[in-house]
N, C-alpha and C. Protein backbone atom coordinates (compact mmCIF):
# COMPACT_ATOMS: atom_id res chain seq x y z
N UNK A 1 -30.10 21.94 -51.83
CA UNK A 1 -29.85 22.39 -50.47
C UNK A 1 -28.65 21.62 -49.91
N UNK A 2 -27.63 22.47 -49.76
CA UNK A 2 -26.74 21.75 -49.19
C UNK A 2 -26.42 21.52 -47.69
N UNK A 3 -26.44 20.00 -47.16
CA UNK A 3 -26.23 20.06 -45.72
C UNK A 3 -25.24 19.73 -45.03
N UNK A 4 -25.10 20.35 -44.00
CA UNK A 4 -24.24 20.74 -42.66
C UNK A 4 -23.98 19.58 -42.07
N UNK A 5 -22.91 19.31 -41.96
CA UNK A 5 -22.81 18.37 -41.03
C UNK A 5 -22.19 19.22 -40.02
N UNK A 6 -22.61 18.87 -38.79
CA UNK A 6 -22.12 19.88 -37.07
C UNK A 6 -21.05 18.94 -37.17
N UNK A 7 -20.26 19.48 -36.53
CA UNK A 7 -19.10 18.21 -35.14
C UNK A 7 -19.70 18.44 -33.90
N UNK A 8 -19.78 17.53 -33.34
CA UNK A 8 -20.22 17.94 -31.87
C UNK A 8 -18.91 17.86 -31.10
N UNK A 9 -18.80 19.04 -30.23
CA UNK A 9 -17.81 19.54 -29.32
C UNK A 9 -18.11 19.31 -28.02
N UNK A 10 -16.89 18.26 -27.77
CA UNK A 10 -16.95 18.17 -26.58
C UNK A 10 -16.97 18.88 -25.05
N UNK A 11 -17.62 19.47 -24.39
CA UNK A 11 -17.84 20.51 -23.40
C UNK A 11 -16.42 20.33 -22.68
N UNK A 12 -15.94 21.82 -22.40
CA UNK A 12 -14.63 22.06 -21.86
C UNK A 12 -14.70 22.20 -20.94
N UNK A 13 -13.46 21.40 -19.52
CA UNK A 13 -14.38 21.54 -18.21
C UNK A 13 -13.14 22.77 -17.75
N UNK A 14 -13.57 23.05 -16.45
CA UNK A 14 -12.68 24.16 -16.25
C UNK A 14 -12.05 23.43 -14.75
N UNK A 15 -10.52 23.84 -14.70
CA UNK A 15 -9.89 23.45 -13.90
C UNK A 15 -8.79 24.62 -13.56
N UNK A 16 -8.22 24.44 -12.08
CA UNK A 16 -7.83 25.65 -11.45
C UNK A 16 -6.49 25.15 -10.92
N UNK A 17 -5.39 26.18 -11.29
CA UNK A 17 -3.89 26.26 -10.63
C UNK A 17 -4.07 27.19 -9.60
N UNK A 18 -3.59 26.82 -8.40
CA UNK A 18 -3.47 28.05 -7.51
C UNK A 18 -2.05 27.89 -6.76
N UNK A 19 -1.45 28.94 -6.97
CA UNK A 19 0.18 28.72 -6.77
C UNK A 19 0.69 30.26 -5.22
N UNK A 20 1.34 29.70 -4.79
CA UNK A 20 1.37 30.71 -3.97
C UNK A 20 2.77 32.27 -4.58
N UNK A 21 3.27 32.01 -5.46
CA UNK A 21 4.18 32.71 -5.76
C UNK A 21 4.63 32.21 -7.18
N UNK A 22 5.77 33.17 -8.45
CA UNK A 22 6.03 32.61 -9.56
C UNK A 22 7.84 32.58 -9.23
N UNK A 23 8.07 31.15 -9.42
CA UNK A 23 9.55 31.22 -9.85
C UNK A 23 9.72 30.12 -10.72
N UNK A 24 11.02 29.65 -10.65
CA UNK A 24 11.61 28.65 -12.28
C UNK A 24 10.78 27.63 -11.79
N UNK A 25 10.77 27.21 -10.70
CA UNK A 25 10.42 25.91 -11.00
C UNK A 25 8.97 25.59 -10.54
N UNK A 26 8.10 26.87 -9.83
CA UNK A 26 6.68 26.94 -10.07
C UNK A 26 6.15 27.05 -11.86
N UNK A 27 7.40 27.65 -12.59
CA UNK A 27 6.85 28.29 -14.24
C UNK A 27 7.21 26.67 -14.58
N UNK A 28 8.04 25.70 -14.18
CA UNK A 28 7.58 24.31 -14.70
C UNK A 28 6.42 23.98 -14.36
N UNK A 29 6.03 23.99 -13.35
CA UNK A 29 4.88 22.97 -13.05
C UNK A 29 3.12 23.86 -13.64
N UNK A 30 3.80 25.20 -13.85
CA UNK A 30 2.45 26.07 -14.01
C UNK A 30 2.73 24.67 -16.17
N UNK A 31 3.93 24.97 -16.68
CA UNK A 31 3.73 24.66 -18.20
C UNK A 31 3.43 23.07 -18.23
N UNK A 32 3.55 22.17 -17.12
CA UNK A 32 3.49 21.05 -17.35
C UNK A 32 1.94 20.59 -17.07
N UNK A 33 1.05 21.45 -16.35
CA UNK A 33 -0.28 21.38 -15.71
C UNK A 33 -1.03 21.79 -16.89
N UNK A 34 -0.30 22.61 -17.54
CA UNK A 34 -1.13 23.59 -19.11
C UNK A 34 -1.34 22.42 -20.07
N UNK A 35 -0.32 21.65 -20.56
CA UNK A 35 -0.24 20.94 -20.85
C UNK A 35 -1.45 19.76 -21.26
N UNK A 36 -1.08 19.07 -20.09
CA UNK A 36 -2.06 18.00 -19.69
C UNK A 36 -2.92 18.48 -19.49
N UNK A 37 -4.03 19.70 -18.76
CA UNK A 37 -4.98 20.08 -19.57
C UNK A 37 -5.31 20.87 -20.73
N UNK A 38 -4.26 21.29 -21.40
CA UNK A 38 -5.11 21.00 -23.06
C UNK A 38 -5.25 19.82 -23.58
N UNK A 39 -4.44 18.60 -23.35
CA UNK A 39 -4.86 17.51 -24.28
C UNK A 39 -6.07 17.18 -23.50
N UNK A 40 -6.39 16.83 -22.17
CA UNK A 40 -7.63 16.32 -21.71
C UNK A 40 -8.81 17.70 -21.96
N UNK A 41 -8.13 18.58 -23.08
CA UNK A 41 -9.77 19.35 -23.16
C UNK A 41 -10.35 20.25 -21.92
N UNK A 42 -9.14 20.46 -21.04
CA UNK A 42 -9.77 21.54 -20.11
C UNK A 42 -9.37 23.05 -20.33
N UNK A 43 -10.07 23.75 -19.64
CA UNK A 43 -9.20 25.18 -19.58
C UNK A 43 -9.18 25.20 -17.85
N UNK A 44 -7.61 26.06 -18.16
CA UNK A 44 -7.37 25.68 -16.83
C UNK A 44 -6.78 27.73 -16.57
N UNK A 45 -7.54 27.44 -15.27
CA UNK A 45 -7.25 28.64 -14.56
C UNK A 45 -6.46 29.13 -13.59
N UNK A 46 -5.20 29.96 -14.08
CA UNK A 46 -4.55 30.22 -12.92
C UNK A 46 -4.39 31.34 -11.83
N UNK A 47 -4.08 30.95 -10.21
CA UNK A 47 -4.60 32.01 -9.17
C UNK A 47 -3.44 32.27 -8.66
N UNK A 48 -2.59 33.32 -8.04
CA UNK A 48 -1.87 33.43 -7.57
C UNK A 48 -2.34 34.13 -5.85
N UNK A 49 -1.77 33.30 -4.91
CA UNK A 49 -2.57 33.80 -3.46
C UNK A 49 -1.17 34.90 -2.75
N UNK A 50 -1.57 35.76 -1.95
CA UNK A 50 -0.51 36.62 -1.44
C UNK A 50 -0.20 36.28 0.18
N UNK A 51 -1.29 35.34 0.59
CA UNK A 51 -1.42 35.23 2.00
C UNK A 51 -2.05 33.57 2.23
N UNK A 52 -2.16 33.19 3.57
CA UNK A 52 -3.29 32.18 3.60
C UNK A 52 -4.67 32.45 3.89
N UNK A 53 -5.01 33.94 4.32
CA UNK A 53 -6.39 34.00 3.86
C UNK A 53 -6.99 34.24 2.34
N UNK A 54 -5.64 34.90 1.58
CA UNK A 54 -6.33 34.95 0.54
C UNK A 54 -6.66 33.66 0.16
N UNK A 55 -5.48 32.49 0.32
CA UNK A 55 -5.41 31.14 -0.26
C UNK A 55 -7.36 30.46 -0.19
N UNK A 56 -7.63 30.84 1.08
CA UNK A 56 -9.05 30.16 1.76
C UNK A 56 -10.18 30.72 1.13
N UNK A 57 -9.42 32.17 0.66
CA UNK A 57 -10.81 32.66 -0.10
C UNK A 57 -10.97 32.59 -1.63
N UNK A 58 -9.60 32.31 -2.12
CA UNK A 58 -9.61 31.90 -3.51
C UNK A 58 -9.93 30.58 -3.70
N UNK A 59 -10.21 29.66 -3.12
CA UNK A 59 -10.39 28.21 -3.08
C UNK A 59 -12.13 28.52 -3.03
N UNK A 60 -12.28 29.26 -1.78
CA UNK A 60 -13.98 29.71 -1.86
C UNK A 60 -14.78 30.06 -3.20
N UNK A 61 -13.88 30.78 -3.78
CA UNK A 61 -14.29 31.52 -4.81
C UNK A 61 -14.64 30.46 -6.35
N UNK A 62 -13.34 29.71 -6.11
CA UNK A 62 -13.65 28.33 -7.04
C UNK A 62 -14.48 27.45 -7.11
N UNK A 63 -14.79 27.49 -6.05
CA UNK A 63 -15.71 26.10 -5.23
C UNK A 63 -17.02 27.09 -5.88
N UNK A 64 -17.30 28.11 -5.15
CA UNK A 64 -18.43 28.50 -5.80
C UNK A 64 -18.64 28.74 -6.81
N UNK A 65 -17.76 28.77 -8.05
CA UNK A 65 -17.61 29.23 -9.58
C UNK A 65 -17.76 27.85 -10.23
N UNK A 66 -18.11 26.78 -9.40
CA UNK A 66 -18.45 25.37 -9.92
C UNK A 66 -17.02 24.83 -10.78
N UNK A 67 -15.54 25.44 -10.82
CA UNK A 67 -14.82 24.98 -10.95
C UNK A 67 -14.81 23.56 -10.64
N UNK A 68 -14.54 22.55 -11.89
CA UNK A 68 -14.16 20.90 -11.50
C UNK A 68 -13.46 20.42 -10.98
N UNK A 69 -11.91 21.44 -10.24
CA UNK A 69 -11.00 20.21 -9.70
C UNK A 69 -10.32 21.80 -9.51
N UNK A 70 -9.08 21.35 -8.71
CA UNK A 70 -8.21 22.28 -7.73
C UNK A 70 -6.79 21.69 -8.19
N UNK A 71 -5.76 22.29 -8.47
CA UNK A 71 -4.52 21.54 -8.19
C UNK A 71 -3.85 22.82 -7.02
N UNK A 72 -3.75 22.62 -6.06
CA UNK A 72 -3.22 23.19 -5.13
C UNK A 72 -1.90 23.24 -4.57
N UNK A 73 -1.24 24.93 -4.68
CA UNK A 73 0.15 24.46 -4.24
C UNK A 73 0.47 25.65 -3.04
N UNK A 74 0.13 24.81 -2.14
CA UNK A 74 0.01 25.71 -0.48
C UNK A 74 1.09 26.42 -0.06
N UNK A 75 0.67 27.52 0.84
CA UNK A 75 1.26 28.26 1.53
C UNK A 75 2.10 27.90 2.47
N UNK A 76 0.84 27.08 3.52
CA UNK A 76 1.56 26.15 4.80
C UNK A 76 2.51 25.33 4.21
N UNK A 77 3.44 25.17 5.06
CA UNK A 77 4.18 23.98 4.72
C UNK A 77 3.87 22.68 5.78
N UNK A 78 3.45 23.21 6.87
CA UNK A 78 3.25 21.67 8.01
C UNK A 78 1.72 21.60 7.95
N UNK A 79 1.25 22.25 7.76
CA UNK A 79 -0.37 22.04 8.50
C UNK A 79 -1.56 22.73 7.06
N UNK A 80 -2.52 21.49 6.91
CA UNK A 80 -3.57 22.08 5.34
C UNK A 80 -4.07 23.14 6.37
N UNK A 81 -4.92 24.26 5.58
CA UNK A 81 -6.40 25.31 6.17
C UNK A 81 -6.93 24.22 6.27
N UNK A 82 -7.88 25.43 7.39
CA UNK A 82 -9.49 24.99 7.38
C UNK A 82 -10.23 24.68 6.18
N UNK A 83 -10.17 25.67 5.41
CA UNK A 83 -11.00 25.48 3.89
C UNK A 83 -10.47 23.95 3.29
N UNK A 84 -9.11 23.78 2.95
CA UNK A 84 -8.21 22.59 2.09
C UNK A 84 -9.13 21.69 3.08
N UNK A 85 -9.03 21.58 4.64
CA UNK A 85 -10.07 20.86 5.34
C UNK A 85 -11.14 20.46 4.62
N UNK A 86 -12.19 21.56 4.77
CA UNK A 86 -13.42 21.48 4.46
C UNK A 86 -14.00 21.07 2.92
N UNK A 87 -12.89 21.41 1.98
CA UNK A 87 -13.37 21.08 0.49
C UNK A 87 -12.84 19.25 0.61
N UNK A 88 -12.05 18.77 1.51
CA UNK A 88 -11.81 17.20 1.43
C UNK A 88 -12.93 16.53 2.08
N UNK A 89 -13.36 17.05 3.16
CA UNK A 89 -14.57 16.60 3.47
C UNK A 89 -15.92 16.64 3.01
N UNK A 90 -16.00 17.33 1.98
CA UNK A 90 -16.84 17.58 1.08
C UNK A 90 -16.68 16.70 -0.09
N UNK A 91 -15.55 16.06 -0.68
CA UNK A 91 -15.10 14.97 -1.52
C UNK A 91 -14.80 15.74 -2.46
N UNK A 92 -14.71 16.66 -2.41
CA UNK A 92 -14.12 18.06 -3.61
C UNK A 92 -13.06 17.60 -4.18
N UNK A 93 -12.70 17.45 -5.70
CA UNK A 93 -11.15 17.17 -6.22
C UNK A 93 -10.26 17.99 -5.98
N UNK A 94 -9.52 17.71 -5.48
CA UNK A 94 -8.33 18.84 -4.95
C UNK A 94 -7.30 17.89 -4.86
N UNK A 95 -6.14 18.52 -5.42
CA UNK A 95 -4.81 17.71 -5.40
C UNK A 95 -3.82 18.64 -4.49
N UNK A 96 -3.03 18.36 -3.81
CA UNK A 96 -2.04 19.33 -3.22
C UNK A 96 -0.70 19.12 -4.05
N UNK A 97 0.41 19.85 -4.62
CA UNK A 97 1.26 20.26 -4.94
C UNK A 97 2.48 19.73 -4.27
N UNK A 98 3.22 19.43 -3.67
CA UNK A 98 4.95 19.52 -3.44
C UNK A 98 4.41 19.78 -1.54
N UNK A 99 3.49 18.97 -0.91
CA UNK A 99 3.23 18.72 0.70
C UNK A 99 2.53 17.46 0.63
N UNK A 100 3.05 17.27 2.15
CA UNK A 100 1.50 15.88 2.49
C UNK A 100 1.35 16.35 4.04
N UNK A 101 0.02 16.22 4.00
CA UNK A 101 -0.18 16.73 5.10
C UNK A 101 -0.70 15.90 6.02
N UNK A 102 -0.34 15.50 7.39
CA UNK A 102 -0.25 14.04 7.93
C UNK A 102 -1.84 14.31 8.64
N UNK A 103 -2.44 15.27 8.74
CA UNK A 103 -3.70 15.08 9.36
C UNK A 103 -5.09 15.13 8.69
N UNK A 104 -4.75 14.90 7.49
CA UNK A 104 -5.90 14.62 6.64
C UNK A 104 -5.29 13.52 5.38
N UNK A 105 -6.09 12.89 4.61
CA UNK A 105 -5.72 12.22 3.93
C UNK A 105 -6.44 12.84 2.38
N UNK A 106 -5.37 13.40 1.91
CA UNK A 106 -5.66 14.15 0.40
C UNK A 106 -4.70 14.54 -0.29
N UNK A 107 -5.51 13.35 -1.78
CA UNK A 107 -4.30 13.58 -2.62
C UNK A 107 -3.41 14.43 -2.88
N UNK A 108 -2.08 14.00 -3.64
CA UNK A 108 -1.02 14.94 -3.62
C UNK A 108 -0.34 14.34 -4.47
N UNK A 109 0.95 15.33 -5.04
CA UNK A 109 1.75 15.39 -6.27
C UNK A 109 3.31 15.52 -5.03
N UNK A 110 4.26 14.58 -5.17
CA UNK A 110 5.21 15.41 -4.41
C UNK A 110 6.60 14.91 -4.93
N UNK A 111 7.57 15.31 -4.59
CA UNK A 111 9.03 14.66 -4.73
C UNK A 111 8.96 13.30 -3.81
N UNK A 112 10.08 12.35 -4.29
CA UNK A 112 10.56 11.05 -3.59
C UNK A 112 11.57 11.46 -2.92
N UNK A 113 11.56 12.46 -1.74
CA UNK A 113 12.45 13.10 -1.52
C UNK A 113 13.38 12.57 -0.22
N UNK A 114 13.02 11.12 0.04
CA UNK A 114 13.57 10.21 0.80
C UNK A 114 14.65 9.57 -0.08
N UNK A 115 14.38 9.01 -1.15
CA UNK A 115 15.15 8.43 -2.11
C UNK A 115 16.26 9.65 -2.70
N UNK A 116 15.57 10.65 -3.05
CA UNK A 116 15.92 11.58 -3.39
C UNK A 116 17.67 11.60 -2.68
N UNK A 117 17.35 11.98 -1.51
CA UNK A 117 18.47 12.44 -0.80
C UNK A 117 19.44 11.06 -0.41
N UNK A 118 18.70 10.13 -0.62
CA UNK A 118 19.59 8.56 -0.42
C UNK A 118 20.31 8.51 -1.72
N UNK A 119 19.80 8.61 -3.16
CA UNK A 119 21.23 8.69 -4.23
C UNK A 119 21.88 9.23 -4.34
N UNK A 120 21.10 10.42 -3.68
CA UNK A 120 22.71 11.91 -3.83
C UNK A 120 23.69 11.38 -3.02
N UNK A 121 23.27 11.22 -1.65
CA UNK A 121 24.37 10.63 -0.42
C UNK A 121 25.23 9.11 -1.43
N UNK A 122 24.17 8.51 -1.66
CA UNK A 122 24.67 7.03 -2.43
C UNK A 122 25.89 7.57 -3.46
N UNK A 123 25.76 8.47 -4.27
CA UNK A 123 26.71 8.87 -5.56
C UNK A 123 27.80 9.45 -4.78
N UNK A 124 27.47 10.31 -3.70
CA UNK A 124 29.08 11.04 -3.20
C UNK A 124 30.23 9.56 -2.63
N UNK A 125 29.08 8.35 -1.86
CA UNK A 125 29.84 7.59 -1.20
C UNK A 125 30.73 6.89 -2.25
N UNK A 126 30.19 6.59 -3.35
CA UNK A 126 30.61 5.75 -4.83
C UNK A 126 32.04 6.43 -5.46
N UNK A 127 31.89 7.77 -5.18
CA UNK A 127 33.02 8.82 -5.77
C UNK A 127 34.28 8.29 -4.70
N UNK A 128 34.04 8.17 -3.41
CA UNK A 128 34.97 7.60 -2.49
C UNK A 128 34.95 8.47 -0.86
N UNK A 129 33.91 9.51 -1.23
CA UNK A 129 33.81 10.24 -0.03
C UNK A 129 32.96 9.62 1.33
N UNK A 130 33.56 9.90 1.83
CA UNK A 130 33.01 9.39 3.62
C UNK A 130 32.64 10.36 4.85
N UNK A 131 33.39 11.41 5.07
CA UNK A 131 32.69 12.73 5.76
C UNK A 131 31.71 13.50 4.88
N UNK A 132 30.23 13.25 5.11
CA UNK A 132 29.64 13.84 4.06
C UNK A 132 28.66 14.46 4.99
N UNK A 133 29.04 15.94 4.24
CA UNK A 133 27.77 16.76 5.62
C UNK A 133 26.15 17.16 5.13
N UNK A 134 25.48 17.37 5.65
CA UNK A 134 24.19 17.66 5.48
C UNK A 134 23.53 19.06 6.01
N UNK A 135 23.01 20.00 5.24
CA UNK A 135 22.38 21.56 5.47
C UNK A 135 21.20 21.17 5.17
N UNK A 136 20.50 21.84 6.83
CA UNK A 136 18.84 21.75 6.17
C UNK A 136 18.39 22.95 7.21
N UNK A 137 17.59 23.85 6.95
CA UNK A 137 16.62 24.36 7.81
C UNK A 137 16.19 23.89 8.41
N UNK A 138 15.60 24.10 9.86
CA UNK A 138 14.85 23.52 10.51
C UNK A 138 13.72 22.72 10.38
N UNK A 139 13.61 21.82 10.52
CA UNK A 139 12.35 20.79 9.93
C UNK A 139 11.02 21.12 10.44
N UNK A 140 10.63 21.68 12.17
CA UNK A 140 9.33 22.43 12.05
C UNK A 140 8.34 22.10 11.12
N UNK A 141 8.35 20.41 11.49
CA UNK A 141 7.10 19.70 10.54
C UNK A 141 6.95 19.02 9.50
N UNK A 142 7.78 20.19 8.28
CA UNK A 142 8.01 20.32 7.11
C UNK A 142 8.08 18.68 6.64
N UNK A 143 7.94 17.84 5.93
CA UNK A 143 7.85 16.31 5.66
C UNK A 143 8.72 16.16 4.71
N UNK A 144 9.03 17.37 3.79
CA UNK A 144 9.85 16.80 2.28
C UNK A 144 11.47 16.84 3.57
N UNK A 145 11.72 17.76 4.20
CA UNK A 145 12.89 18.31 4.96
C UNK A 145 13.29 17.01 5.87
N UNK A 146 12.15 16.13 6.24
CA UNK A 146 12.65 15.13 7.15
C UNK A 146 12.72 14.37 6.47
N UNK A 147 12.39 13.76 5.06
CA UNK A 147 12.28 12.77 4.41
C UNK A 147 13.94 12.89 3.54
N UNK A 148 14.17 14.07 3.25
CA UNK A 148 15.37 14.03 2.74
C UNK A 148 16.91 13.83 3.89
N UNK A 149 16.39 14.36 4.98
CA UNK A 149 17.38 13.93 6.17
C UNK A 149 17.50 12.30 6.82
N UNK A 150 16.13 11.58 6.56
CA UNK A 150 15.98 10.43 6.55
C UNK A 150 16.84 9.44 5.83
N UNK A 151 16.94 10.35 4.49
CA UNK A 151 17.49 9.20 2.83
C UNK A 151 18.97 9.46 3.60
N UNK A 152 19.27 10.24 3.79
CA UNK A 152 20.93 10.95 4.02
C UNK A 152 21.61 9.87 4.97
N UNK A 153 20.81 9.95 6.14
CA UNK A 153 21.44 8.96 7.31
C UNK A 153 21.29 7.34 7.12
N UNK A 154 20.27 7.18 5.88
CA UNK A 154 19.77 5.58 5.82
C UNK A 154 21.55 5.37 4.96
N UNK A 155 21.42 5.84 3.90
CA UNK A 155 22.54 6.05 3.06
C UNK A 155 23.84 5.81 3.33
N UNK A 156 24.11 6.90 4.69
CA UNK A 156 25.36 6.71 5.05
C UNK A 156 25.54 5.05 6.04
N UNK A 157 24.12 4.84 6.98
CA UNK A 157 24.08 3.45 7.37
C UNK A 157 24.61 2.25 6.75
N UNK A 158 24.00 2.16 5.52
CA UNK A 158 23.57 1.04 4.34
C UNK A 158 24.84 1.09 3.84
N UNK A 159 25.98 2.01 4.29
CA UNK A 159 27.56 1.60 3.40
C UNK A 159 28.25 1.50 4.97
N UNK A 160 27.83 1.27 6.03
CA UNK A 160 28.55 1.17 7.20
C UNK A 160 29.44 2.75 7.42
N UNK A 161 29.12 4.04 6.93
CA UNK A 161 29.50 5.06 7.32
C UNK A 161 29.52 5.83 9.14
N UNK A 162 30.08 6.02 9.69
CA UNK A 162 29.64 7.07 10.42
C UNK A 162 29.03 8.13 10.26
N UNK A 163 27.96 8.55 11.69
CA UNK A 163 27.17 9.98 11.14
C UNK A 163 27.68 10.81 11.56
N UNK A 164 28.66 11.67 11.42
CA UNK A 164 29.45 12.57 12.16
C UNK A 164 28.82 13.63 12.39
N UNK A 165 28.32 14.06 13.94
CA UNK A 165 27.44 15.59 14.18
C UNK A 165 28.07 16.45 13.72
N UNK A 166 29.28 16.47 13.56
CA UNK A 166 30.37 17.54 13.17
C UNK A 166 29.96 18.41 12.00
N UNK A 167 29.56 17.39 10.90
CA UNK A 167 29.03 17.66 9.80
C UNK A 167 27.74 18.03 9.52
N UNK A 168 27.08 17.98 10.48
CA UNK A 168 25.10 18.78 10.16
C UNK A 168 25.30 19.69 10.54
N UNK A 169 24.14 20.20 10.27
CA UNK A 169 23.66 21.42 10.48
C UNK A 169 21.91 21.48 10.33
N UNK A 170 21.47 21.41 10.79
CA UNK A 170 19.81 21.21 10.69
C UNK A 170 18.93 22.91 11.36
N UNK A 171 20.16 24.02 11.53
CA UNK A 171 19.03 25.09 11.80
C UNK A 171 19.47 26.19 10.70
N UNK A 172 19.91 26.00 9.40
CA UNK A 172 20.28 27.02 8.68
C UNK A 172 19.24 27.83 8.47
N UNK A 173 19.58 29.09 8.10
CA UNK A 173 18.46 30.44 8.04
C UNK A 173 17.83 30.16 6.36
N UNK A 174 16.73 30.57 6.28
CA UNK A 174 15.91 30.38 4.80
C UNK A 174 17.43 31.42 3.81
N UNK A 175 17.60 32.60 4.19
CA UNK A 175 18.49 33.45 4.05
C UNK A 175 19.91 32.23 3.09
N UNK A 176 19.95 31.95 4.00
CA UNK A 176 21.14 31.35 3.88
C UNK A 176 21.44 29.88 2.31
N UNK A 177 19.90 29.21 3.10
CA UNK A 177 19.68 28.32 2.19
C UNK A 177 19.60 28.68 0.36
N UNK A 178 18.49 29.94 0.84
CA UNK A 178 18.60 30.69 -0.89
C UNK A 178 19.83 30.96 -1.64
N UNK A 179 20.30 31.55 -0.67
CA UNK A 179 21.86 31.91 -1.62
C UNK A 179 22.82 30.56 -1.55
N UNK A 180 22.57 29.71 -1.27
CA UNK A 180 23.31 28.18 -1.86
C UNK A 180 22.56 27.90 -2.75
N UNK A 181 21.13 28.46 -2.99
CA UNK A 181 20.87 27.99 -3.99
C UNK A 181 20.65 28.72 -5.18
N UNK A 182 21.20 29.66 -5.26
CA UNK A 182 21.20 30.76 -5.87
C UNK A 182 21.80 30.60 -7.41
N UNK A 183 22.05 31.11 -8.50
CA UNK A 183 22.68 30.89 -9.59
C UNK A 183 23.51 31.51 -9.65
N UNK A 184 24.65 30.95 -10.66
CA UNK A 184 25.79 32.18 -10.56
C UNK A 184 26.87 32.22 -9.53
N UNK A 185 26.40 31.77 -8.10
CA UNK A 185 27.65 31.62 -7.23
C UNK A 185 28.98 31.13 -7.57
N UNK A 186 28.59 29.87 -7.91
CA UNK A 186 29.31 29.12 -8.31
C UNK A 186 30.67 28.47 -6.91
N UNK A 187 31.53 28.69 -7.31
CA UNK A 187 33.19 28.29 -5.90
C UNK A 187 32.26 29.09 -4.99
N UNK A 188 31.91 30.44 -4.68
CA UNK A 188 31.82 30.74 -3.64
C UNK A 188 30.49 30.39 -2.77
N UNK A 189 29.40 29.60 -3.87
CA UNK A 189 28.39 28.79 -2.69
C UNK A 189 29.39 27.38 -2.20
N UNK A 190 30.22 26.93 -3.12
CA UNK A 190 30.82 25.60 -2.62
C UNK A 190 31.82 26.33 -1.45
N UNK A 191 32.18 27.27 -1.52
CA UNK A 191 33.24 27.85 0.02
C UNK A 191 32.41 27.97 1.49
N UNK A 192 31.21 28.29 0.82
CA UNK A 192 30.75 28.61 2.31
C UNK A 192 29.87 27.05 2.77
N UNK A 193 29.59 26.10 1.92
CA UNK A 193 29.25 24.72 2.18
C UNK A 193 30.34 24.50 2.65
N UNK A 194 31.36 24.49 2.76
CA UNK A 194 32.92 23.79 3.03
C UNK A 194 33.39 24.51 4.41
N UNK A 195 33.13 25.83 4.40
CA UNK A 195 33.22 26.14 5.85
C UNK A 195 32.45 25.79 6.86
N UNK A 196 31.23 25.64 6.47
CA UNK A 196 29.99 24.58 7.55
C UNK A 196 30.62 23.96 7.97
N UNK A 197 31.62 22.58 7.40
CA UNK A 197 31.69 21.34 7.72
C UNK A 197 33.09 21.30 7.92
N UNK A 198 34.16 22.16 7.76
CA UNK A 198 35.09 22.22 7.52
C UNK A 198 35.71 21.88 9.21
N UNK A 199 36.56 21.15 10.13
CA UNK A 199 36.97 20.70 11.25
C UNK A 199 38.68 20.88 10.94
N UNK A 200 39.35 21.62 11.80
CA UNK A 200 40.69 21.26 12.39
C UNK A 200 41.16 21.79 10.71
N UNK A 201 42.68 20.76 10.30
CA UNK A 201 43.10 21.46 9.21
C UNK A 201 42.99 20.53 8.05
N UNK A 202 42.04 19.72 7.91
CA UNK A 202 42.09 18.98 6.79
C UNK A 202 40.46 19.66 6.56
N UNK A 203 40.38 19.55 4.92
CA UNK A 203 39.54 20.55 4.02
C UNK A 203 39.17 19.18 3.24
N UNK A 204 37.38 19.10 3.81
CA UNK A 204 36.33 17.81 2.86
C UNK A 204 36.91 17.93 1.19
N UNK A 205 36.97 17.10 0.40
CA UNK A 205 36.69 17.02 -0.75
C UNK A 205 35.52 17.40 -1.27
N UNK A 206 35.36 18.27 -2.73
CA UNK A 206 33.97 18.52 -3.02
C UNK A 206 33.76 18.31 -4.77
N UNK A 207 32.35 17.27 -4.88
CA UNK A 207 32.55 16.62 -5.50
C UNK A 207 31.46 17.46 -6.52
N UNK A 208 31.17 17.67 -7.39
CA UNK A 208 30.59 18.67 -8.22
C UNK A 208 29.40 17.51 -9.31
């Protein structure tokens, strides 16, 4: 009689992506989350929300499907739901995505986007530039948006620069922002950055 030896298999826990939309750099973080749970042995489930009620009810839906953990990448940008509320007060694992949200205290994954915007400013000043302008949408809360306007002005401080108003712009249209960030532009997103900031007849240097 020949015998069996089993392996015993370790039970697979199940864990949940919930993303509010797919682009390049959500399809990173969807392959880098896949990742790290296959080696830790999970299967991981992904949700795509169309709204913030759907967001409240797909989180519902998890919570009740005894799902182990949440990685969450919200709709809101200033303010968590009620639900993101209620599953932290509950001690529910839930991570938030690319926000922090100043009226609750729950974990999160985000950019250093203070620093962030202090080396970029730091590298243009190093190249030799000194009028250096800054585009941001309206901040309306948003924390990564003030944290990167923060690095910008510490930056230009910390080399004894002037902050020239001349050069911001802090109410650009979402519209607007996309297509600077768009691919493919190329000279003609750097023309219309240059007309923002552009004063009288001398034309900023632009440093690539």
């Amino acid at each position: 009689m020949l015998e069996k030896t089993i392996e015993e298999k370790k039970p697979i826990r199940r864990i949940a992506l919930v993303i509010p939309n797919m682009d390049d750099y959500i399809g990173r973080i969807i392959a880098s989350v896949k990742k790290q749970a296959r080696e830790a042995n999970c299967h991981l489930i992904i949700r795509m929300t169309s709204d913030k009620e759907d967001e409240s009810v797909c989180l519902q839906e998890l919570y009740d499907a005894q799902v182990e953990g949440i990685f969450l990448y919200p709709r809101g940008s200033t303010q968590c739901s009620e639900k993101v509320l209620e599953l932290s007060l509950l001690n529910y694992p839930l991570v938030i995505i690319d926000r922090i949200f100043r009226e609750v205290q729950i974990d999160c994954v985000y950019h250093d986007h203070y620093h962030g915007a202090y080396k970029i400013t730091q590298y243009l000043i190093e190249k030799g530039h000194q009028e250096i302008g800054y585009l941001s949408m309206s901040f309306d809360g948003v924390t990564s948006r003030e944290d990167r306007y923060r690095g910008y002005l510490q930056a230009m401080l910390n080399h004894d620069l002037p902050v020239n108003k001349r050069n911001i712009c802090l109410n650009c249209s979402d519209d607007y922002m996309h297509q600077l960030n768009a691919p493919k532009l190329g000279q003609a997103a750097v023309q219309r950055m240059t007309t923002i900031v552009e004063r009288g007849s001398v034309r900023p240097n632009v440093t690539k």
